[in-house]
N, C-alpha and C. Protein backbone atom coordinates (compact mmCIF):
# COMPACT_ATOMS: atom_id res chain seq x y z
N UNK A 1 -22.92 98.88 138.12
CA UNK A 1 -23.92 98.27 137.27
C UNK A 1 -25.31 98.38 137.91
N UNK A 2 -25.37 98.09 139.38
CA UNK A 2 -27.18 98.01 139.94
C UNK A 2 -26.90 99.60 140.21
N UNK A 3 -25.72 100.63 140.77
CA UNK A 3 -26.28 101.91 140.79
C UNK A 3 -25.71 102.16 142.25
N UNK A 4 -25.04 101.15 142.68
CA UNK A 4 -24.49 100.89 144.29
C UNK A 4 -23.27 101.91 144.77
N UNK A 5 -22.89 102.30 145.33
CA UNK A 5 -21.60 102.57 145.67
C UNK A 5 -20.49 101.83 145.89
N UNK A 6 -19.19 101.61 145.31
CA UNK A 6 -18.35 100.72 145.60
C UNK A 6 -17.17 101.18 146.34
N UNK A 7 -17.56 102.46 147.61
CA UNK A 7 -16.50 103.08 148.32
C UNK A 7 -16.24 102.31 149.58
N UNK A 8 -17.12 101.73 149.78
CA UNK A 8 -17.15 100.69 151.02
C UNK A 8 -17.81 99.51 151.15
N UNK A 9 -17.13 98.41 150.09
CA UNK A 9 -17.47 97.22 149.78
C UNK A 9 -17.74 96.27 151.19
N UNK A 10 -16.54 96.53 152.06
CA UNK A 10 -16.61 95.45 153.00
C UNK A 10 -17.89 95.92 154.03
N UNK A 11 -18.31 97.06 153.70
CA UNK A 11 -19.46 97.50 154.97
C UNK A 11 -20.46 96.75 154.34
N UNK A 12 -20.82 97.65 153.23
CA UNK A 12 -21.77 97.04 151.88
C UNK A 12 -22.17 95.17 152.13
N UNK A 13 -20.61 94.82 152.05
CA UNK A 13 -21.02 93.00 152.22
C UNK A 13 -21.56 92.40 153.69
N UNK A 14 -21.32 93.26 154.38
CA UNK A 14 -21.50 92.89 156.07
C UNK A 14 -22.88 92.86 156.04
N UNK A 15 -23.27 94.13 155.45
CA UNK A 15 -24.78 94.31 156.07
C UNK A 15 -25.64 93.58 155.11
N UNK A 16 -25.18 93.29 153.70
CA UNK A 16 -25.91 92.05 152.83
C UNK A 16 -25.73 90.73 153.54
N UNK A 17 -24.69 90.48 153.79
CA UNK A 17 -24.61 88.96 154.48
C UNK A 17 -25.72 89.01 155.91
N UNK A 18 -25.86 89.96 156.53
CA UNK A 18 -26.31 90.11 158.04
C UNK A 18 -27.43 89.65 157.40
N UNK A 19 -28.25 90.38 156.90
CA UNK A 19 -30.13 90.71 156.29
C UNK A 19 -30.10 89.10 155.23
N UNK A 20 -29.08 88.47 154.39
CA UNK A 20 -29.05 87.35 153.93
C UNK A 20 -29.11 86.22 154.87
N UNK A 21 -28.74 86.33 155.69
CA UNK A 21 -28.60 85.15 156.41
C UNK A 21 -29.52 85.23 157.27
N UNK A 22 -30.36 85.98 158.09
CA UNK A 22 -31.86 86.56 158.66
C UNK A 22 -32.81 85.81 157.75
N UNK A 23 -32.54 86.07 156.27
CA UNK A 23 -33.82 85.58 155.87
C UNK A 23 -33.83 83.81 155.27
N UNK A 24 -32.68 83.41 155.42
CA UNK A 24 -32.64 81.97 154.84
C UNK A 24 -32.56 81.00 156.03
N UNK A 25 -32.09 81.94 157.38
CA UNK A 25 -32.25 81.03 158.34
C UNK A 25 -34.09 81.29 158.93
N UNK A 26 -34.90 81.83 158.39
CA UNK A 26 -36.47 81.95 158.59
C UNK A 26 -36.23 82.72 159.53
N UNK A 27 -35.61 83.90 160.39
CA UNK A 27 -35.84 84.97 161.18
C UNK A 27 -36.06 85.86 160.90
N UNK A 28 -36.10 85.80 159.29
CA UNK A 28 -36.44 87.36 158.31
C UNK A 28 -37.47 87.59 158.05
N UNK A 29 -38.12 87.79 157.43
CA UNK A 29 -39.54 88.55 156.67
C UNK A 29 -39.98 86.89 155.70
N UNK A 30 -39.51 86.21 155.11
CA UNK A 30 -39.34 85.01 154.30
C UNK A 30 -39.39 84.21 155.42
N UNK A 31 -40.24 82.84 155.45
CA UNK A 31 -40.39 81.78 155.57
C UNK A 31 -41.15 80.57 155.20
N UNK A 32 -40.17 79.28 154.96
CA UNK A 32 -40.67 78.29 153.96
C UNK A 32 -40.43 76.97 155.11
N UNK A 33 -41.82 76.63 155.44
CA UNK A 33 -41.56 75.65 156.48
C UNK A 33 -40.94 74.60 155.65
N UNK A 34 -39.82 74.11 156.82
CA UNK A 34 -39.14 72.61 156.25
C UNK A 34 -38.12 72.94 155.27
N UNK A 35 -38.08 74.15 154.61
CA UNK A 35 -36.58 74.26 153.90
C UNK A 35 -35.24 74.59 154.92
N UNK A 36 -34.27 73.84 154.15
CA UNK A 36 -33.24 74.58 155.00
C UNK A 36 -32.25 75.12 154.38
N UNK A 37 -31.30 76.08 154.90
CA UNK A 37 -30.54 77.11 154.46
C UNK A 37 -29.60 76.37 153.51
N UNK A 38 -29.33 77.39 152.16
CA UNK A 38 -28.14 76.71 151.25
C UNK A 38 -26.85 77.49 152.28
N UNK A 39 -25.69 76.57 152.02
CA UNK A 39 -24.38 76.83 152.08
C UNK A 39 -24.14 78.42 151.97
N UNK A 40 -23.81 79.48 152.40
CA UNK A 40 -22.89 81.29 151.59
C UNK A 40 -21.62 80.91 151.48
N UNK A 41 -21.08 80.97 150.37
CA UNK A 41 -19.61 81.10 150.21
C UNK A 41 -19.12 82.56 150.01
N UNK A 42 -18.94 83.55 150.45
CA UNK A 42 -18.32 84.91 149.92
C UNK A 42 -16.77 84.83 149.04
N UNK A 43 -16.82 85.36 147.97
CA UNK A 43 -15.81 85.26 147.41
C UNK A 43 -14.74 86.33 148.18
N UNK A 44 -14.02 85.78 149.38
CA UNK A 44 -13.11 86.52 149.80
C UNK A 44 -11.47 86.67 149.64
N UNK A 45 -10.45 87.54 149.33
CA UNK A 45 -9.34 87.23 148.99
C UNK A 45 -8.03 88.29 150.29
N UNK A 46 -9.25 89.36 150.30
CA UNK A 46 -8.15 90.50 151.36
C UNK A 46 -8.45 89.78 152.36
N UNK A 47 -8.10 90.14 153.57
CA UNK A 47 -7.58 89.95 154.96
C UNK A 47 -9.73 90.65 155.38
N UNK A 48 -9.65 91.66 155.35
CA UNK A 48 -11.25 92.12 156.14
C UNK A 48 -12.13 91.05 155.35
N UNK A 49 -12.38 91.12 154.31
CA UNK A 49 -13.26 90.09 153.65
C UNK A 49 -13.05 88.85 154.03
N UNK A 50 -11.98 88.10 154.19
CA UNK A 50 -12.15 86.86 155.02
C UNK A 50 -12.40 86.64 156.01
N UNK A 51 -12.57 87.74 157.18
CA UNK A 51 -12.99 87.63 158.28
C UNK A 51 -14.35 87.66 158.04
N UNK A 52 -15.10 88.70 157.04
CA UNK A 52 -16.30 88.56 157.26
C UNK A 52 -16.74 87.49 157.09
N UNK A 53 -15.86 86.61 155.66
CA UNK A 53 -16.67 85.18 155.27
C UNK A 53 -16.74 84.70 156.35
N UNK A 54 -15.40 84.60 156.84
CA UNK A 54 -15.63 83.55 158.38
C UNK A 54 -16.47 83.86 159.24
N UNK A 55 -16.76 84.93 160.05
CA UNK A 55 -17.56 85.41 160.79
C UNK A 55 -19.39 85.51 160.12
N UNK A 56 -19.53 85.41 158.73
CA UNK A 56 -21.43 85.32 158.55
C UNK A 56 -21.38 84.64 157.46
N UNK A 57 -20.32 83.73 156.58
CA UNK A 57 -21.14 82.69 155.66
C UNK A 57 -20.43 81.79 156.35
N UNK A 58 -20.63 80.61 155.62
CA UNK A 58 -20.34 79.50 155.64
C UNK A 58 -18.42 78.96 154.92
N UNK A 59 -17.72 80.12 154.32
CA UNK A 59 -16.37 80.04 153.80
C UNK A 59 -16.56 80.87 152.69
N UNK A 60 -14.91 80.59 151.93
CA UNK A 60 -15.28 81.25 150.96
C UNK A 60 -14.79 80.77 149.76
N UNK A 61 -14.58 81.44 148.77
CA UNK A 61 -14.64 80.92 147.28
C UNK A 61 -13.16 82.15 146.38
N UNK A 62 -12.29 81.14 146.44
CA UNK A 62 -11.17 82.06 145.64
C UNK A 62 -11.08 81.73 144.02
N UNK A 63 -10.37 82.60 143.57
CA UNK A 63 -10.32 82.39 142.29
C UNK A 63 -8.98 83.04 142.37
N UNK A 64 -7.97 82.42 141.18
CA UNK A 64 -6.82 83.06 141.01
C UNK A 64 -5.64 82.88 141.76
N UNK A 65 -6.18 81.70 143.63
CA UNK A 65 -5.04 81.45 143.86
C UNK A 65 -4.70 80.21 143.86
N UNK A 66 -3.00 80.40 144.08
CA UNK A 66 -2.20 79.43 144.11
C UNK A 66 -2.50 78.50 146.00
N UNK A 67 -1.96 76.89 145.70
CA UNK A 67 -1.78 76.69 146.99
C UNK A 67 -1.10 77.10 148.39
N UNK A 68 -0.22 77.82 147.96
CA UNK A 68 0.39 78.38 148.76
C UNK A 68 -0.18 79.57 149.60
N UNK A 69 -0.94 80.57 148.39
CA UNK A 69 -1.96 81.63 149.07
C UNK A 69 -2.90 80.74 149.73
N UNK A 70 -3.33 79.64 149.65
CA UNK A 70 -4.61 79.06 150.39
C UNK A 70 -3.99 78.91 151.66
N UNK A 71 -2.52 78.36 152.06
CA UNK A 71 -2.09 77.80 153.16
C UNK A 71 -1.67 78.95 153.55
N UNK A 72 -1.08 80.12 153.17
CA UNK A 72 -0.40 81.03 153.90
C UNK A 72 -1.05 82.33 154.53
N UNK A 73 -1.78 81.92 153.48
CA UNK A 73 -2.78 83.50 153.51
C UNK A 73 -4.58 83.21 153.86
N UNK A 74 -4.91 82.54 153.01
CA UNK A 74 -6.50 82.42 152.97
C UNK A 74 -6.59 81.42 154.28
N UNK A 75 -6.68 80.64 154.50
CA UNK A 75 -6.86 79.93 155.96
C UNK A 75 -6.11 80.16 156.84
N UNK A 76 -5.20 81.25 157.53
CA UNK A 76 -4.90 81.56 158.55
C UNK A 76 -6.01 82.56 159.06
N UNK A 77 -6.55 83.51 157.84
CA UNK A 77 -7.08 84.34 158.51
C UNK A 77 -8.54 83.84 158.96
N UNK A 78 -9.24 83.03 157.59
CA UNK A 78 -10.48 82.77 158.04
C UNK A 78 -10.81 81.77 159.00
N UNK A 79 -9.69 80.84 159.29
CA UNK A 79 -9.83 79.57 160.53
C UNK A 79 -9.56 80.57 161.85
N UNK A 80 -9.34 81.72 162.03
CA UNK A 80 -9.32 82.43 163.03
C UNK A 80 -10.46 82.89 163.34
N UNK A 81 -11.31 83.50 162.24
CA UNK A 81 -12.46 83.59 162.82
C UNK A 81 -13.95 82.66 162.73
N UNK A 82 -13.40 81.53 162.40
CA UNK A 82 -14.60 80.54 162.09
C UNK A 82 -14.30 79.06 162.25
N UNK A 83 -14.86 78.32 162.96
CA UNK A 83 -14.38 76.91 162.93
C UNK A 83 -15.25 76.05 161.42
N UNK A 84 -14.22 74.86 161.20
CA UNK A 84 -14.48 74.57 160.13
C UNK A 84 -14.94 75.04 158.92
N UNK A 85 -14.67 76.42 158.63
CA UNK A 85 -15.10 77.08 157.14
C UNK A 85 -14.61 76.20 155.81
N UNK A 86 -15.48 76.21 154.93
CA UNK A 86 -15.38 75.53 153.75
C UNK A 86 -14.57 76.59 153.00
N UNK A 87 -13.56 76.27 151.95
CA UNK A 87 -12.82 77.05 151.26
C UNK A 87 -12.53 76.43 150.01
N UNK A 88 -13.55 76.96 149.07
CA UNK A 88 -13.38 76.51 147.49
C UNK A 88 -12.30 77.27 146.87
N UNK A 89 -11.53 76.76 146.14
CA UNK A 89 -10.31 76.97 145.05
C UNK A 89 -10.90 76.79 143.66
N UNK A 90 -11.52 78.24 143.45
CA UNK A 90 -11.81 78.13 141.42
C UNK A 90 -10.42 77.64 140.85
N UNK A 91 -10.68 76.63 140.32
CA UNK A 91 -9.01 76.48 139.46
C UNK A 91 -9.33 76.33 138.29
N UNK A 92 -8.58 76.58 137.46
CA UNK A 92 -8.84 76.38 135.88
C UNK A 92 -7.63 75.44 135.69
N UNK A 93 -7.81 74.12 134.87
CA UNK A 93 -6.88 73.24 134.76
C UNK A 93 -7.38 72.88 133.26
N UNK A 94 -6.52 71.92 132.57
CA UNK A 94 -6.35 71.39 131.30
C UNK A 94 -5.07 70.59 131.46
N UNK A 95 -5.87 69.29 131.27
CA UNK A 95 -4.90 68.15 130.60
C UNK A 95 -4.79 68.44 129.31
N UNK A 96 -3.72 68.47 129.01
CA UNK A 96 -3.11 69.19 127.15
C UNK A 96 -1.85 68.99 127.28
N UNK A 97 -1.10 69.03 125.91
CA UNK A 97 -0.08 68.83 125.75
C UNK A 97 0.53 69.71 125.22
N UNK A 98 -0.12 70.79 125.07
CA UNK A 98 0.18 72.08 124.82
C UNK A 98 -0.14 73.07 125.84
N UNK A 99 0.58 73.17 127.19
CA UNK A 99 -0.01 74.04 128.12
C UNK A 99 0.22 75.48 128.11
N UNK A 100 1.22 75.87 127.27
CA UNK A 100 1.60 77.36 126.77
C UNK A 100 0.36 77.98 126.10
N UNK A 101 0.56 76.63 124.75
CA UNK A 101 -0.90 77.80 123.93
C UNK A 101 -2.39 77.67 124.67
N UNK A 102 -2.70 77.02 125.84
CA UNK A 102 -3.71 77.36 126.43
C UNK A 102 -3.65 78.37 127.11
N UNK A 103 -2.57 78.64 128.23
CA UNK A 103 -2.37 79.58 128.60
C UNK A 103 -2.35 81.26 127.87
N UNK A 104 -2.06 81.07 126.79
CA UNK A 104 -1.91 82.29 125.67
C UNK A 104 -3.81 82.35 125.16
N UNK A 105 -3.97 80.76 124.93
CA UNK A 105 -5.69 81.51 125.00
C UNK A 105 -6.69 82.25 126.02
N UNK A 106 -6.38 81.65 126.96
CA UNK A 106 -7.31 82.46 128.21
C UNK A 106 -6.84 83.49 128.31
N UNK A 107 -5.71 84.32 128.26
CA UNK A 107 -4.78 85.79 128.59
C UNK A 107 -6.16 85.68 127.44
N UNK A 108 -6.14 86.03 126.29
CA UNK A 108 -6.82 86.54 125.51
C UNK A 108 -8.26 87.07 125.61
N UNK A 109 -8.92 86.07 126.60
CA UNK A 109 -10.04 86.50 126.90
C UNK A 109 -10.35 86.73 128.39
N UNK A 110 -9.45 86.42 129.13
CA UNK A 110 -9.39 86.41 130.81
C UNK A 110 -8.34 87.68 131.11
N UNK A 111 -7.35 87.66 130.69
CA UNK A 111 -5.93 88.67 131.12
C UNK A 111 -6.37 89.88 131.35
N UNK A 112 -7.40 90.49 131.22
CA UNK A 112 -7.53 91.86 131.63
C UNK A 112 -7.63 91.77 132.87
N UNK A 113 -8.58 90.42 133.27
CA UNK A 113 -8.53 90.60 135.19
C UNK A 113 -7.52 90.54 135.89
N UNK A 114 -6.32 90.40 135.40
CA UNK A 114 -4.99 90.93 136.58
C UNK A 114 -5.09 92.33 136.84
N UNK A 115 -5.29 93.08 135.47
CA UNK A 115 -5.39 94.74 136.07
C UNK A 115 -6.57 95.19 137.26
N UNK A 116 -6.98 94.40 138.07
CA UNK A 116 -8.17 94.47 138.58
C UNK A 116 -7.33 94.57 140.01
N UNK A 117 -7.88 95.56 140.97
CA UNK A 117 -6.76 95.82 142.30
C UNK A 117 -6.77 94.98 142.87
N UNK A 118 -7.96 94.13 143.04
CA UNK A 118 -8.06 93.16 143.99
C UNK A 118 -7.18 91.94 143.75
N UNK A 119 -6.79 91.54 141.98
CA UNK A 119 -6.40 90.38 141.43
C UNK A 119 -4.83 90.91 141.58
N UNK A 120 -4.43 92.24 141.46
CA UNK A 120 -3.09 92.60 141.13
C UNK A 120 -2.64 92.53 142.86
N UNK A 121 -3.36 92.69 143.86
CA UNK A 121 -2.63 92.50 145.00
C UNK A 121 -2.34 90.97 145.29
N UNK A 122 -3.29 90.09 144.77
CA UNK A 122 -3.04 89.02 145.12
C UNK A 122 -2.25 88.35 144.10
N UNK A 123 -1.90 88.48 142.73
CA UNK A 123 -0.76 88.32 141.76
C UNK A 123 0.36 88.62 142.30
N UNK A 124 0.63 89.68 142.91
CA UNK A 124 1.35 90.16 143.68
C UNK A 124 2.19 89.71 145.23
N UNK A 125 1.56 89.13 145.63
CA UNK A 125 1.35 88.26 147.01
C UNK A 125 2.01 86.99 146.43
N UNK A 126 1.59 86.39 145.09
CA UNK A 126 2.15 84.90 144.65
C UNK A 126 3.46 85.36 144.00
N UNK A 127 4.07 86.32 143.79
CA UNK A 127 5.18 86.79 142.86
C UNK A 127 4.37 86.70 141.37
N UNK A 128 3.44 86.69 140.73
CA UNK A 128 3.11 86.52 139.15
C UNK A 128 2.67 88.29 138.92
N UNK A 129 1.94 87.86 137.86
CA UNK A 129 2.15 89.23 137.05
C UNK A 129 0.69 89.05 135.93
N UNK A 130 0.38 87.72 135.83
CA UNK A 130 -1.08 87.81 135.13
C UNK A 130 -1.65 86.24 135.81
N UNK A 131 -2.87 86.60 135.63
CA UNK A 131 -3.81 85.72 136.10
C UNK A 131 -3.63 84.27 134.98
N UNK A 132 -3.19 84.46 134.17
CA UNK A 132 -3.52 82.96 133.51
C UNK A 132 -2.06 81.89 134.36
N UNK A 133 -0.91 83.02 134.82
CA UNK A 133 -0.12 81.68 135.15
C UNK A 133 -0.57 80.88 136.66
N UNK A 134 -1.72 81.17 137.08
CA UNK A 134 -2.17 80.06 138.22
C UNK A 134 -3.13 79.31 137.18
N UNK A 135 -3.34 79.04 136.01
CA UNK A 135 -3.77 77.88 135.16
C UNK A 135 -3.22 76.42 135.82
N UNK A 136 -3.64 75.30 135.75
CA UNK A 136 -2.89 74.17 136.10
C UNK A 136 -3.19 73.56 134.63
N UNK A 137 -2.16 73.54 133.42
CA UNK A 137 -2.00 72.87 132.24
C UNK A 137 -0.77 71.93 132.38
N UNK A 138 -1.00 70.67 131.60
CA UNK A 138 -0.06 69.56 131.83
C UNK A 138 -0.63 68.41 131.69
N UNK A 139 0.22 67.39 131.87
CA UNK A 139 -0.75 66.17 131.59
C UNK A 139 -1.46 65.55 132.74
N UNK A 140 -2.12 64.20 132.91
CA UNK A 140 -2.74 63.84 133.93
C UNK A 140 -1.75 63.66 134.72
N UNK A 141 -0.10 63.22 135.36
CA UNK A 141 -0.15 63.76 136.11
C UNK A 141 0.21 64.97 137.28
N UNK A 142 0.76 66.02 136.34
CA UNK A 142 0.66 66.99 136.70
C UNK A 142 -0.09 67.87 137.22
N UNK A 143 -1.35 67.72 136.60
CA UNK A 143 -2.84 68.46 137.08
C UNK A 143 -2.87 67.63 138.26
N UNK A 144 -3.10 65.94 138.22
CA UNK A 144 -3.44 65.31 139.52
C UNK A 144 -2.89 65.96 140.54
N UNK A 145 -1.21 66.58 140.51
CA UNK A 145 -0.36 66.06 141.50
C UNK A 145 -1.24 68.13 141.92
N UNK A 146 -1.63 68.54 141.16
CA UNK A 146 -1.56 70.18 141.37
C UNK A 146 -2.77 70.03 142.34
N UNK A 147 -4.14 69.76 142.05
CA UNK A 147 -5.51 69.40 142.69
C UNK A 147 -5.29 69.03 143.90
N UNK A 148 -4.27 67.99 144.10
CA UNK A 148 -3.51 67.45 145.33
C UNK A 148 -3.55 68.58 146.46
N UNK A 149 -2.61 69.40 145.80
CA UNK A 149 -1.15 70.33 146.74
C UNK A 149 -2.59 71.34 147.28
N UNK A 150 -3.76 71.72 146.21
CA UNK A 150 -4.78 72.25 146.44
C UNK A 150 -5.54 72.09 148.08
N UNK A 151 -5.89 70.26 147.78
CA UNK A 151 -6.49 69.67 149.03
C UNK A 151 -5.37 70.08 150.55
N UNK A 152 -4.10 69.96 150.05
CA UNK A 152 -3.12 69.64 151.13
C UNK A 152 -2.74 71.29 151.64
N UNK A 153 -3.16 71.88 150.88
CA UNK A 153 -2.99 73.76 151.42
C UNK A 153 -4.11 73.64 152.32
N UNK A 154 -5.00 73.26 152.05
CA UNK A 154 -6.34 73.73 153.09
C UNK A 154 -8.01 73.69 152.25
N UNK A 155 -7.90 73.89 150.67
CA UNK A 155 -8.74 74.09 150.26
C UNK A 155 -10.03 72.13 150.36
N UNK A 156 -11.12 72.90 150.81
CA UNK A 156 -12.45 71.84 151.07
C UNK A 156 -12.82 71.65 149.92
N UNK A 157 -12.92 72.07 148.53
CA UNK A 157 -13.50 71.83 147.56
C UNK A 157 -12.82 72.68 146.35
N UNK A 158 -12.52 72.23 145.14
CA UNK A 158 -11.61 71.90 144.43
C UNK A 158 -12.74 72.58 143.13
N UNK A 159 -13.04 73.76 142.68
CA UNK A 159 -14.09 73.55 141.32
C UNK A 159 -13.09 73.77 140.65
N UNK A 160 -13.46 73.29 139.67
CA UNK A 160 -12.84 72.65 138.47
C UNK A 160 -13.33 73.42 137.32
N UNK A 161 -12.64 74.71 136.62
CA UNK A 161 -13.00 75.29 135.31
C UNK A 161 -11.98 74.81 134.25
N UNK A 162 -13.09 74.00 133.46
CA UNK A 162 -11.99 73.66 132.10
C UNK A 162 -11.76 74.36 131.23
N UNK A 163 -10.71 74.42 130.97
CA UNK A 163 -9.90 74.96 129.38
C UNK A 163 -9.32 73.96 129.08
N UNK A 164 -9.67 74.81 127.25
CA UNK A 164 -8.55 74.22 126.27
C UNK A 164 -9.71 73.80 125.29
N UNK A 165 -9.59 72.78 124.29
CA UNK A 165 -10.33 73.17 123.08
C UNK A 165 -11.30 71.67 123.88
N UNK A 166 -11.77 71.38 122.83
CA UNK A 166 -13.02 70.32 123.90
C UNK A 166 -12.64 68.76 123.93
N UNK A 167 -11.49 68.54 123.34
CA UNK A 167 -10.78 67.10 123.46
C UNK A 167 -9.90 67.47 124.70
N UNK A 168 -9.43 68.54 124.76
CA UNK A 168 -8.56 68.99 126.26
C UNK A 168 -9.63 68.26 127.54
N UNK A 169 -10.84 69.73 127.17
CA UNK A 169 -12.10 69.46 128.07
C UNK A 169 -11.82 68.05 128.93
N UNK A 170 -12.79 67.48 127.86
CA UNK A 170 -13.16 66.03 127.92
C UNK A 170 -12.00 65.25 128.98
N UNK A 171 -10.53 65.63 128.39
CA UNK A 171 -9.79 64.93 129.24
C UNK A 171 -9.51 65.36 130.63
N UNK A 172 -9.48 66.59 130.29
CA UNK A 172 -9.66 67.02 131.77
C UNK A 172 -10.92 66.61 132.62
N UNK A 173 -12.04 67.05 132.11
CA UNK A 173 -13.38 65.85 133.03
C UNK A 173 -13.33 64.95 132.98
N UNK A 174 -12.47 64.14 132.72
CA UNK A 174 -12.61 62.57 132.92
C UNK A 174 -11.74 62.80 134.20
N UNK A 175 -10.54 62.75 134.46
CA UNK A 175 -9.59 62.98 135.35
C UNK A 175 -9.77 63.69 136.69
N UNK A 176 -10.70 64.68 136.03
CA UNK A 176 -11.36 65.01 137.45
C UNK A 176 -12.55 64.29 138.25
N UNK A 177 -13.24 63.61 137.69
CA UNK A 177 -14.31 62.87 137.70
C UNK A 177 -13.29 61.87 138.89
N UNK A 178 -12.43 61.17 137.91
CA UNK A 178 -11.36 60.18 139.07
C UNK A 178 -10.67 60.52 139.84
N UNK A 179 -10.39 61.74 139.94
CA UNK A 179 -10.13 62.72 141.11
C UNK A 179 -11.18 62.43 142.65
N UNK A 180 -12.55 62.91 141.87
CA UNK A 180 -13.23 63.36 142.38
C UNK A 180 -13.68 61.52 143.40
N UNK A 181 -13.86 60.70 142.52
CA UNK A 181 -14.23 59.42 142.98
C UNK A 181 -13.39 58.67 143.93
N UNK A 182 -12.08 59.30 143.87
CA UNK A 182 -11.02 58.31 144.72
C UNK A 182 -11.05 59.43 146.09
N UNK A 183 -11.63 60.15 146.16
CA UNK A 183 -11.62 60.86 147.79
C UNK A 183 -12.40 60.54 148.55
């Protein structure tokens, strides 16, 4: 899309993170007295990419996995090369009582990203086969008990993408909201 080469992503991200982080910590060409640096999360999921997160941002940001990839896979590698890295879990959840036909809605507009190499190795890694079955649909407390297993794998921060129609929504942001308040 910008015109980049995508034959060597992980070099590509090294040397953006290097020259990114130069200029937000004020050693770069940019400086703003008295600001200080936002958080980098790199969205990392392979094994080299989590080292880099660990080694020049601040953690990283998954999408698509399960708790188990957070505990087995995603924080062994990056707590090796980084103390205390932050590790966000995109999750998509819905309190509903229909968690099938949500699931059948997002395939509809999400399901192509399993065919994606990066999503099919790590579908792959969880035993699944499409990206909508790491959805967390169910009632409050099923989602609660899922957000849980989230915190208890390793993941620091929990975002929260809602599905489902907007009474789902709603219930789901409320729940997370009390999620969010009782920690």
């Amino acid at each position: 899309m910008s015109g980049l080469s995508y034959d060597r992503p992980a070099h590509h991200t090294r040397e953006y993170l290097t020259a990114l982080r130069a200029e937000l910590s004020g050693t770069g060409h940019i400086r703003v007295p008295g600001a200080q640096p936002p958080s980098v999360l790199l969205s990392a999921l392979g094994p080299v990419m989590l080292r880099i997160a660990g080694e020049l941002a601040d953690g990283t940001i998954t999408v698509w996995t399960t708790p188990a990839t957070i505990a087995d896979h995603i924080r062994p590698r990056i707590d090796a090369v980084a103390k205390d890295p932050r590790v966000v879990a995109a999750v998509m959840l819905s309190v509903t009582a229909r968690p099938d036909a949500v699931r059948d809605e997002v395939a509809g507009v999400l399901g192509f990203a399993s065919d994606f190499a990066s999503y099919r190795t790590l579908l792959e890694r969880q035993g699944q086969s499409n990206v909508v079955e790491t959805i967390v649909a169910g009632d409050e407390d099923t989602v609660a008990a899922a957000v849980s297993a989230y915190a208890a794998a390793g993941a620091t921060d929990v975002l929260v993408s809602l599905v489902g129609d907007d009474a789902e929504k709603a219930r789901t942001l409320k729940l997370a909201g009390e999620l969010a308040a009782s920690l």
